[in-house]
C-alpha atoms as a PDB file:
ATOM      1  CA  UNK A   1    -211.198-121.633 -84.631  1.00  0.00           C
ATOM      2  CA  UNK A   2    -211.816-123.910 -87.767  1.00  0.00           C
ATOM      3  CA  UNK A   3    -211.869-121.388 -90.347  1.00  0.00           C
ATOM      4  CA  UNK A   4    -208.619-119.917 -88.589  1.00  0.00           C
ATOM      5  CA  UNK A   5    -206.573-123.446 -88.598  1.00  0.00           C
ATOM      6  CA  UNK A   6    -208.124-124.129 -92.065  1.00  0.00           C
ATOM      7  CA  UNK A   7    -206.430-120.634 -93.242  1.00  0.00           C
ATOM      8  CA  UNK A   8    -203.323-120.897 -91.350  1.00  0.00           C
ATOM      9  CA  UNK A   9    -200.471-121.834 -93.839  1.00  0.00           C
ATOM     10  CA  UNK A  10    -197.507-124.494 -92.407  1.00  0.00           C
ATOM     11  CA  UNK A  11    -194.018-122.909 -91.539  1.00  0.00           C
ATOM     12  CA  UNK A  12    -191.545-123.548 -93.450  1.00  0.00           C
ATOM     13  CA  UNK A  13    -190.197-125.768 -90.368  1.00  0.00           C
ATOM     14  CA  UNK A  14    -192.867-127.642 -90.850  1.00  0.00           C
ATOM     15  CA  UNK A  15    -192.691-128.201 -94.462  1.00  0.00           C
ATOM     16  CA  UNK A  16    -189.103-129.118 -94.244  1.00  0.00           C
ATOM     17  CA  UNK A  17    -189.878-131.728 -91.156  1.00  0.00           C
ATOM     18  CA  UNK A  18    -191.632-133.819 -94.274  1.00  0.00           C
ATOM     19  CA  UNK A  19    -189.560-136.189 -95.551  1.00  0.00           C
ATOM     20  CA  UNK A  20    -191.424-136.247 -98.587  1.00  0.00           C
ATOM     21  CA  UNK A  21    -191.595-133.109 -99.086  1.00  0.00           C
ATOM     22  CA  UNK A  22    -188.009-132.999 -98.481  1.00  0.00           C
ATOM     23  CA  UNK A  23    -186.846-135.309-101.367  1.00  0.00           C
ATOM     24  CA  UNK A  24    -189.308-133.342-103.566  1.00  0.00           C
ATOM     25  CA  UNK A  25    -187.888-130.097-102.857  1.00  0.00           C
ATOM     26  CA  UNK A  26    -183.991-131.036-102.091  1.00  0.00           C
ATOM     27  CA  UNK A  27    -184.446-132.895-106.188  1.00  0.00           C
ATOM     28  CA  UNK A  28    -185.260-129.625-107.540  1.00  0.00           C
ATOM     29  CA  UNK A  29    -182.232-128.017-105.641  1.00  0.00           C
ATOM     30  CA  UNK A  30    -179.269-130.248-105.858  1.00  0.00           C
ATOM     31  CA  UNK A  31    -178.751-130.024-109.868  1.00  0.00           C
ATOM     32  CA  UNK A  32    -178.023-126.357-109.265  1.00  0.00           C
ATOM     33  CA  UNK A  33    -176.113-126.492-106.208  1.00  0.00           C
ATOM     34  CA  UNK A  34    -173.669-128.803-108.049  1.00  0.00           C
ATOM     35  CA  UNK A  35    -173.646-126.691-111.135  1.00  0.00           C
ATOM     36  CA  UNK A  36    -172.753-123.438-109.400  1.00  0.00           C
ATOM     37  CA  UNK A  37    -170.208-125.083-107.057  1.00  0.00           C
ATOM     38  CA  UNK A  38    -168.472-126.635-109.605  1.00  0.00           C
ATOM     39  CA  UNK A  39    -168.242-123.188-111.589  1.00  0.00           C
ATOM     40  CA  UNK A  40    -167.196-121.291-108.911  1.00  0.00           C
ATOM     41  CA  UNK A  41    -163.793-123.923-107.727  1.00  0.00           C
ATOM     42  CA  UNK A  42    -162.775-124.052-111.626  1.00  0.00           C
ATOM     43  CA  UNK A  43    -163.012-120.055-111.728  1.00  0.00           C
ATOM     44  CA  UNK A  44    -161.445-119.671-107.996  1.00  0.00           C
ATOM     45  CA  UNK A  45    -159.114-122.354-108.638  1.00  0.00           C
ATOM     46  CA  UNK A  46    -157.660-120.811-112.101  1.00  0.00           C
ATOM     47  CA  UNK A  47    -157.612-117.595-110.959  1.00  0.00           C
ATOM     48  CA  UNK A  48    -155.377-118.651-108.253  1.00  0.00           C
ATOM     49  CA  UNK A  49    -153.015-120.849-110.514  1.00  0.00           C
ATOM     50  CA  UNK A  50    -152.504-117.424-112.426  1.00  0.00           C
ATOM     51  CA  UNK A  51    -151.849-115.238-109.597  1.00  0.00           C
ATOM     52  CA  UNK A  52    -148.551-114.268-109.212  1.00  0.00           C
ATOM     53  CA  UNK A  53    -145.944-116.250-106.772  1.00  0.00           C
ATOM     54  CA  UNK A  54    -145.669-114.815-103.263  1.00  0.00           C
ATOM     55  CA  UNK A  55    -142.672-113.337-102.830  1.00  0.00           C
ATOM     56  CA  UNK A  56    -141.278-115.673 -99.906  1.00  0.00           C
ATOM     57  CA  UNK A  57    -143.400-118.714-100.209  1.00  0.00           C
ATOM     58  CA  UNK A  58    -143.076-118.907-104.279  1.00  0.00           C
ATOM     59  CA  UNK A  59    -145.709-121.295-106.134  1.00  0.00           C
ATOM     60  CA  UNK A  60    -146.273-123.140-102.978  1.00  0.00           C
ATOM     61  CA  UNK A  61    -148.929-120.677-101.901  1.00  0.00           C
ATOM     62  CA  UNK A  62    -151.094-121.895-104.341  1.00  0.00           C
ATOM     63  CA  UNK A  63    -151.788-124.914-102.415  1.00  0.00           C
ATOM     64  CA  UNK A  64    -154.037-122.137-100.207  1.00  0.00           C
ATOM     65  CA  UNK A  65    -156.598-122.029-102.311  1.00  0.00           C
ATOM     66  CA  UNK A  66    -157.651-125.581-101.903  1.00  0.00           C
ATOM     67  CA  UNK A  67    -156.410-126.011 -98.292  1.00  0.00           C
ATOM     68  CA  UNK A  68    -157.735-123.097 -96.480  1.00  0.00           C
ATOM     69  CA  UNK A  69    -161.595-123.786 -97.624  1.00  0.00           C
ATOM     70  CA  UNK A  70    -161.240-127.194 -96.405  1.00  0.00           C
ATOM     71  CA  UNK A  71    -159.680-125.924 -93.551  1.00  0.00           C
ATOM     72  CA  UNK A  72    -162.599-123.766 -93.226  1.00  0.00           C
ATOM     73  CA  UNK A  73    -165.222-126.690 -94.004  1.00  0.00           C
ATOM     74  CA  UNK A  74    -164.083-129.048 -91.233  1.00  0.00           C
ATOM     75  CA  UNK A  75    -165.146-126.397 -88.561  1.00  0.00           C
ATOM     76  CA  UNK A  76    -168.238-125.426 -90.834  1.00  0.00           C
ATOM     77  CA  UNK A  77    -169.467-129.360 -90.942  1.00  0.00           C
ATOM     78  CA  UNK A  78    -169.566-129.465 -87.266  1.00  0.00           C
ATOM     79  CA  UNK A  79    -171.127-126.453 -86.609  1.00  0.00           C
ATOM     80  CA  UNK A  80    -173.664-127.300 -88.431  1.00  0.00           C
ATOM     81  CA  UNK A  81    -174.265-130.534 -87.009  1.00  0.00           C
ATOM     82  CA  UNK A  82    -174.381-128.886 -83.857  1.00  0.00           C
ATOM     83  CA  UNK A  83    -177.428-126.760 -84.960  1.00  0.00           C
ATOM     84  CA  UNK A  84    -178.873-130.564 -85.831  1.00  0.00           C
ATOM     85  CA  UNK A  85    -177.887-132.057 -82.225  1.00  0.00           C
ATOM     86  CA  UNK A  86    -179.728-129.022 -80.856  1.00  0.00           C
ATOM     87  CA  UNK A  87    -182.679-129.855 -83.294  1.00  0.00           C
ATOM     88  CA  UNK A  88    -182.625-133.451 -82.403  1.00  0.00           C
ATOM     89  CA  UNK A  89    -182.383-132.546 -78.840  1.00  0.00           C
ATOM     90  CA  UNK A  90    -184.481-129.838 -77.979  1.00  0.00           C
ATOM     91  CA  UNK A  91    -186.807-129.433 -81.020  1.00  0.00           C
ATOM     92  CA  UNK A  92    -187.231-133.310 -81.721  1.00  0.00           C
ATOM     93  CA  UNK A  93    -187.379-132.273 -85.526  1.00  0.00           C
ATOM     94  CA  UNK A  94    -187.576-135.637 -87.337  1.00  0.00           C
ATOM     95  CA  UNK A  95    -184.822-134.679 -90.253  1.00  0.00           C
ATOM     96  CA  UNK A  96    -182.087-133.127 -87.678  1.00  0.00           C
ATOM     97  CA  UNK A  97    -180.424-137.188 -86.922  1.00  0.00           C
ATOM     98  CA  UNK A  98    -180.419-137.409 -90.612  1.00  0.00           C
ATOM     99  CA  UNK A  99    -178.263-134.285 -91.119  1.00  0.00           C
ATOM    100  CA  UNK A 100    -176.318-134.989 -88.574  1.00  0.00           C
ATOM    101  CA  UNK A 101    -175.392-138.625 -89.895  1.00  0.00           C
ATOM    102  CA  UNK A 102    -175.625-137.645 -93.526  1.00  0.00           C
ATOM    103  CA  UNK A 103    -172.759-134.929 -92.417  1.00  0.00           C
ATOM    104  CA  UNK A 104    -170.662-136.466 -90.388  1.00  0.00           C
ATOM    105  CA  UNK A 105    -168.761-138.704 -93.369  1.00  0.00           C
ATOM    106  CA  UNK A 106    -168.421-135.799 -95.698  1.00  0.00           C
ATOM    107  CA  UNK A 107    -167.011-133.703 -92.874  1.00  0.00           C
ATOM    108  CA  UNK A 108    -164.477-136.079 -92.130  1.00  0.00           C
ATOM    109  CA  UNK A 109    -163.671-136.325 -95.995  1.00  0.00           C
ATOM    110  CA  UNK A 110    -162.828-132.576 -95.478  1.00  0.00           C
ATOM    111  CA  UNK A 111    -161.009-132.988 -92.706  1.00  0.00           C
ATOM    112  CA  UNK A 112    -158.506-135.346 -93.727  1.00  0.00           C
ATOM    113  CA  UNK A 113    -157.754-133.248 -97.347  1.00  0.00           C
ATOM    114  CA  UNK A 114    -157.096-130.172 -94.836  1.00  0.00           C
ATOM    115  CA  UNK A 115    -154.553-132.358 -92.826  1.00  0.00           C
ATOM    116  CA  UNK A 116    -153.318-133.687 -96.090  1.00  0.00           C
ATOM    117  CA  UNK A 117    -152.791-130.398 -97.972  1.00  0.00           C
ATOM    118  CA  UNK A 118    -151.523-128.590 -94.843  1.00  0.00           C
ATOM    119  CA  UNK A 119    -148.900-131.561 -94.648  1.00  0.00           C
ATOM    120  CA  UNK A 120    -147.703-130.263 -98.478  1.00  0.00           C
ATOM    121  CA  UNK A 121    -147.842-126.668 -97.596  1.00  0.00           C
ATOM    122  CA  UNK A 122    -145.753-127.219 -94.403  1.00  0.00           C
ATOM    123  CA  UNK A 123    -143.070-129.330 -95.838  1.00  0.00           C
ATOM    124  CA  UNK A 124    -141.363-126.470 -97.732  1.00  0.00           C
ATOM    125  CA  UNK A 125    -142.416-123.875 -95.527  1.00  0.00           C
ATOM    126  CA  UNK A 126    -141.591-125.770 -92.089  1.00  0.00           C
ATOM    127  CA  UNK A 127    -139.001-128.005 -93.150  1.00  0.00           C
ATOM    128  CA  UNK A 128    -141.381-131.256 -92.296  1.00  0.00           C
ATOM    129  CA  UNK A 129    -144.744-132.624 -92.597  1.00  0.00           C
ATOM    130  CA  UNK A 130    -146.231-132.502 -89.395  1.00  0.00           C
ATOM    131  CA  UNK A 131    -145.488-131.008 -85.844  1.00  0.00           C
ATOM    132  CA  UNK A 132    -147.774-130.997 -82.880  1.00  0.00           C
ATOM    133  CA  UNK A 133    -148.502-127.687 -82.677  1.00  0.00           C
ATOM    134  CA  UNK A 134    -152.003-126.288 -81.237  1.00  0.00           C
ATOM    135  CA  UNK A 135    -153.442-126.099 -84.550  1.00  0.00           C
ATOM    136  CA  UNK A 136    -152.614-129.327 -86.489  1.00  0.00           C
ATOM    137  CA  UNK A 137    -153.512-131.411 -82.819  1.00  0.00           C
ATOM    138  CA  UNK A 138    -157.037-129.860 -82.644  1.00  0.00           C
ATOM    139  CA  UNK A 139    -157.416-130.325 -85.969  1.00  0.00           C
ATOM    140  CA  UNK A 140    -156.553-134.026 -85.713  1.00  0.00           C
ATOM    141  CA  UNK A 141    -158.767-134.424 -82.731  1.00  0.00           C
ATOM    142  CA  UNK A 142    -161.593-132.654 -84.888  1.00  0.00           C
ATOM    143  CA  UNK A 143    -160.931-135.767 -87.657  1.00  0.00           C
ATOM    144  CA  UNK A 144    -160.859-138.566 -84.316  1.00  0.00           C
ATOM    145  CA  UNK A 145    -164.500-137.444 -83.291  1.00  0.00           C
ATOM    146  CA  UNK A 146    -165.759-137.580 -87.174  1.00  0.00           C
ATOM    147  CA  UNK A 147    -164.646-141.379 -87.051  1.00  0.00           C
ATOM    148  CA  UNK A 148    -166.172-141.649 -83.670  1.00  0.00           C
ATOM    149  CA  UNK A 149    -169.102-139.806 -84.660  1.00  0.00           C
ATOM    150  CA  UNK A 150    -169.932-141.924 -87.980  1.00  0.00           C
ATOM    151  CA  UNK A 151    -168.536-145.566 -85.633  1.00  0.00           C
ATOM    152  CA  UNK A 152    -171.696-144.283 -83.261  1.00  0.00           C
ATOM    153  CA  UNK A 153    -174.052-144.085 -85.520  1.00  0.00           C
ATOM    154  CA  UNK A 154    -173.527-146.994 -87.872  1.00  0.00           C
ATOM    155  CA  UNK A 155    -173.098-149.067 -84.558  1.00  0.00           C
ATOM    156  CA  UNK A 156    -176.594-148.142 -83.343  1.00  0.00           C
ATOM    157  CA  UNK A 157    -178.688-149.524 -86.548  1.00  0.00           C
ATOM    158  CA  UNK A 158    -182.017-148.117 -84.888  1.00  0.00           C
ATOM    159  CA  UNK A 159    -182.364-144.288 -86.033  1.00  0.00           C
ATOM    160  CA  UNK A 160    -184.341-143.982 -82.237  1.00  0.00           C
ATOM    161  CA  UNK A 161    -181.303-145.201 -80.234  1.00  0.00           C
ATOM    162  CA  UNK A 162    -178.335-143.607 -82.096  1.00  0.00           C
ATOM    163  CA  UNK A 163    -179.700-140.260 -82.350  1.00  0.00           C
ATOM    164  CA  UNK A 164    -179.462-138.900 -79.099  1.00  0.00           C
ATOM    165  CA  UNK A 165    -175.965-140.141 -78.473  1.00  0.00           C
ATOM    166  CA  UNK A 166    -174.923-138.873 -81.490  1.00  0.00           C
ATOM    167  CA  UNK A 167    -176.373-135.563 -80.769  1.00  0.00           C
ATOM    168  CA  UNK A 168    -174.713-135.388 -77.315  1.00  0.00           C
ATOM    169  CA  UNK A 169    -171.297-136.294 -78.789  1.00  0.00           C
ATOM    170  CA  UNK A 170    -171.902-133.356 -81.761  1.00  0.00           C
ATOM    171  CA  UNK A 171    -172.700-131.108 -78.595  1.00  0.00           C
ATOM    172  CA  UNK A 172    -169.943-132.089 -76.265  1.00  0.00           C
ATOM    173  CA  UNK A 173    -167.432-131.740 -79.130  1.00  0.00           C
ATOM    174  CA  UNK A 174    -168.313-128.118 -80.374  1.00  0.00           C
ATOM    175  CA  UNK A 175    -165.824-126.977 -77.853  1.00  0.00           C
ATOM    176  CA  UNK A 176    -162.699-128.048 -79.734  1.00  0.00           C
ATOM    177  CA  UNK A 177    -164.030-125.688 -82.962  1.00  0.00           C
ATOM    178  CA  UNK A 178    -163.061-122.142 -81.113  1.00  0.00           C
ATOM    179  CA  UNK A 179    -160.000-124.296 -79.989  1.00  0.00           C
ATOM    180  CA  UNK A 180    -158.853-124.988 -83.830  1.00  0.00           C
ATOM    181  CA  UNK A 181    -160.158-121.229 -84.796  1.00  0.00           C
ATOM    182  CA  UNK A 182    -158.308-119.058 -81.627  1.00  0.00           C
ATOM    183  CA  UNK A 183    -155.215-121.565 -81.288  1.00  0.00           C
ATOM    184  CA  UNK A 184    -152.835-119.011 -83.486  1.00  0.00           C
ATOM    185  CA  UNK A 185    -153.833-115.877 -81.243  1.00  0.00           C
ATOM    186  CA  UNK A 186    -154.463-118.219 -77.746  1.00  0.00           C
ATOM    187  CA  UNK A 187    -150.599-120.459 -78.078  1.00  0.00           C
ATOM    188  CA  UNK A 188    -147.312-119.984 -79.754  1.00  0.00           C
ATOM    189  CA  UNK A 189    -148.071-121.942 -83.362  1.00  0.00           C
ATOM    190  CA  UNK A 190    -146.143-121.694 -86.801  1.00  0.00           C
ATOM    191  CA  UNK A 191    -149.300-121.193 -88.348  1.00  0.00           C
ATOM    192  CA  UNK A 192    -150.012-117.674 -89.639  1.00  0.00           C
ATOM    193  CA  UNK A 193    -152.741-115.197 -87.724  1.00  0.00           C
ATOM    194  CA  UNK A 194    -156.163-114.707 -89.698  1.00  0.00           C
ATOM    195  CA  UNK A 195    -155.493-112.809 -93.047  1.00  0.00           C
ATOM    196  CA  UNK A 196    -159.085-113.101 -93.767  1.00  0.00           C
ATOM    197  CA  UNK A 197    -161.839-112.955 -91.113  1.00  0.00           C
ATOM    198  CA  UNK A 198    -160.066-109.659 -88.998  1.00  0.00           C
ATOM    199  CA  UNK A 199    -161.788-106.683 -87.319  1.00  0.00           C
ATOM    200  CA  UNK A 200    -160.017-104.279 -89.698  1.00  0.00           C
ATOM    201  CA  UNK A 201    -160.506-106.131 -92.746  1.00  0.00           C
ATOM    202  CA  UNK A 202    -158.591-108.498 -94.716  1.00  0.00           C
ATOM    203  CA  UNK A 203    -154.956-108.299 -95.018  1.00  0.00           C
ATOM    204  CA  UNK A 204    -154.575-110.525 -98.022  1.00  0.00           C
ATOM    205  CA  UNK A 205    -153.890-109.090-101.726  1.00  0.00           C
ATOM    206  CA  UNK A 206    -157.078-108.631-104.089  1.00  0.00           C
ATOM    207  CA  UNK A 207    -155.155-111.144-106.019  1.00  0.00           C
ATOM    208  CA  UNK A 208    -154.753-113.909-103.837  1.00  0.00           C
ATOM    209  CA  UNK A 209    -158.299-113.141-102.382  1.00  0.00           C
ATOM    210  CA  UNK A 210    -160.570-113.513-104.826  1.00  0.00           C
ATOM    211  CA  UNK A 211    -159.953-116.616-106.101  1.00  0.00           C
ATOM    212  CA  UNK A 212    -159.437-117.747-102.428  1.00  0.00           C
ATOM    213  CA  UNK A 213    -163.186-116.102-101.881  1.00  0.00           C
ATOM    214  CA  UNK A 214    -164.076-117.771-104.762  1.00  0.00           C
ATOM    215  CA  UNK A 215    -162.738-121.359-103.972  1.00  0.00           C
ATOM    216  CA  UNK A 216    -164.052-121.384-100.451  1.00  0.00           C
ATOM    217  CA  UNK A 217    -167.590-120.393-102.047  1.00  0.00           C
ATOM    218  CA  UNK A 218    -167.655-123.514-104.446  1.00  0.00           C
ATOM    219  CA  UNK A 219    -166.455-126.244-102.036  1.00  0.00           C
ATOM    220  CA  UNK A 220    -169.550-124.904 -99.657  1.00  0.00           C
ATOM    221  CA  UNK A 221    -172.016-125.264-102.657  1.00  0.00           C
ATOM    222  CA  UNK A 222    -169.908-128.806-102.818  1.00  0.00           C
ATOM    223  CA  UNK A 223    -170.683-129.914 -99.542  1.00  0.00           C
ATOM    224  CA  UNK A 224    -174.585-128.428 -99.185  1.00  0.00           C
ATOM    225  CA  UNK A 225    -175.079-130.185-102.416  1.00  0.00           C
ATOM    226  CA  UNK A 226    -173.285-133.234-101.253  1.00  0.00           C
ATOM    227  CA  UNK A 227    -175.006-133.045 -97.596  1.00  0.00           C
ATOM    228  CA  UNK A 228    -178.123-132.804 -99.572  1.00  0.00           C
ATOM    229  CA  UNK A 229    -177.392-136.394-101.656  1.00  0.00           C
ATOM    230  CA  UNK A 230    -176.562-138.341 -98.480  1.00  0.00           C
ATOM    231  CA  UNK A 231    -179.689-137.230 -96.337  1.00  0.00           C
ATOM    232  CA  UNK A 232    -181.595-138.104 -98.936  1.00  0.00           C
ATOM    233  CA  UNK A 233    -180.206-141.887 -99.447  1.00  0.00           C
ATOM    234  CA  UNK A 234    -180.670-141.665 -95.910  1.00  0.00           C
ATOM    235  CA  UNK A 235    -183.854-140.980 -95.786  1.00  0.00           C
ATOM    236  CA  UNK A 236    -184.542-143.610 -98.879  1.00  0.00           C
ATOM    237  CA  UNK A 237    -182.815-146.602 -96.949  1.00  0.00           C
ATOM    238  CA  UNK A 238    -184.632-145.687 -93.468  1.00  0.00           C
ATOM    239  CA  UNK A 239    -188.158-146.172 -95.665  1.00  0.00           C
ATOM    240  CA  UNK A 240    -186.315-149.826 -97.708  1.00  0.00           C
ATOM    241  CA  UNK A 241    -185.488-150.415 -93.840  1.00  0.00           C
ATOM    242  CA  UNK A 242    -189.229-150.226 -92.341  1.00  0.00           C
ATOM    243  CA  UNK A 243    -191.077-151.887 -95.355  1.00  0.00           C
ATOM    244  CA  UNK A 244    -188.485-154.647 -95.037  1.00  0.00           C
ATOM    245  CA  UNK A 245    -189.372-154.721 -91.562  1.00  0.00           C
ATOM    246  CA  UNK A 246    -192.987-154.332 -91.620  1.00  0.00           C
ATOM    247  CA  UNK A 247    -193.219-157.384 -95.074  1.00  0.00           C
ATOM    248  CA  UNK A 248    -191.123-159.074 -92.315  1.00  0.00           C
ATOM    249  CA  UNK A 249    -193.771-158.684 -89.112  1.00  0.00           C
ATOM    250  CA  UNK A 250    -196.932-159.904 -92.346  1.00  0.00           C
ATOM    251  CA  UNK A 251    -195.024-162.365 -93.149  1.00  0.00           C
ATOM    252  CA  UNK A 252    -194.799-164.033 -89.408  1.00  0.00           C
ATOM    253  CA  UNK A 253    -198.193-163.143 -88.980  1.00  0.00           C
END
């Protein structure tokens, strides 16, 4: 039984549950996340300035190729804190607060450019910046719980406390993410049906897809990359937090 545990070789769950080894291998990572992001929203992003106009929304459908990835990011950011919750919750795994905190502000970032560059799109399209329809209000309600969800947890200063509420809330408020993606094909919206993700493939031009493809890839590097830098000043002020603590505890004693 020795020899066998002596042999066995940690998961890479368990590696990853290190904070230590965490930073060390997150360091190694981020410098090329942020390179390859970066490189793929210039190329996505000029390819799409030099595709041609649409033929009835002009130039202003250029304005897609920043707006639908953050579109798609908002719903991405909260899925994957929900994976975290369900870490925090049900596999106590000691990182899975921290990515759910270290998220949270970066997903709301997202979330307010895709109001904010929907708002452009609409005004020549719709004749007005903003109209309660399903997908703008769930989308709106999506940006509400990111402020509630980051007021939680900088409320509760104790990691301990604030975790499981904040997990609970991540949980609770999944259901509003097939609300925002099924609202076009579930109510009577003005936003288009899904040109991308469709059962018989997309129905976009190569022209306009690509560079969307290519967009959407580098602002998902952006945020991993991003995600990556908060957990670990996270994870670097929880440690400044405890040795202030524990100097504080010697210090009475």
């Amino acid at each position: 039984m020795t020899e066998y545990a002596a042999s066995a070789k940690p998961s890479r769950f368990t590696i990853l549950a290190n904070p230590t080894r965490f930073l060390e291998l997150s360091g190694k990572l981020q410098p090329w996340l942020y390179g390859f992001a970066l490189a793929a929203i210039a190329v996505g992003i000029g390819l799409g300035f030099t595709a041609p106009p649409d033929y009835q929304q002009g130039a202003t459908v250029q304005i897609m190729f920043i707006h639908v990835p953050f579109a798609w990011l908002c719903m991405m950011i909260w899925t994957l804190m929900s994976l975290s919750a369900l870490g925090t919750l049900v596999w106590r795994h000691p990182l899975a607060d921290v990515s759910v905190k270290a998220a949270a502000p970066i997903g709301a970032v997202f979330t307010a450019l895709a109001l904010i560059t929907g708002s452009i799109w609409g005004r020549p399209m719709w004749g007005t910046w903003w109209v309660w329809d399903a997908r703008l209000t769930s989308v709106f309600v999506l940006f509400l719980m990111y402020l509630g969800l980051i007021a939680l947890t900088r409320a509760l200063e104790e990691p301990g406390k604030s975790a499981k509420a904040a997990a609970i809330l991540v949980l609770v408020g999944f259901v509003n993410i097939p609300i925002i993606k099924f609202s076009v094909d579930w109510w009577n919206t003005l936003h288009q049906p899904a040109s991308v993700i469709r059962a018989d493939g997309p129905s976009m031009p190569t022209e306009y897809l690509v560079p969307l493809l290519l967009a959407a890839l580098g602002f998902s590097l952006l945020f991993f990359a991003l995600h990556l830098t908060a957990m670990r000043t996270e994870i670097l002020r929880r440690r400044v937090a405890a040795l202030s603590k524990l100097a504080a505890r010697r210090a009475e004693a």
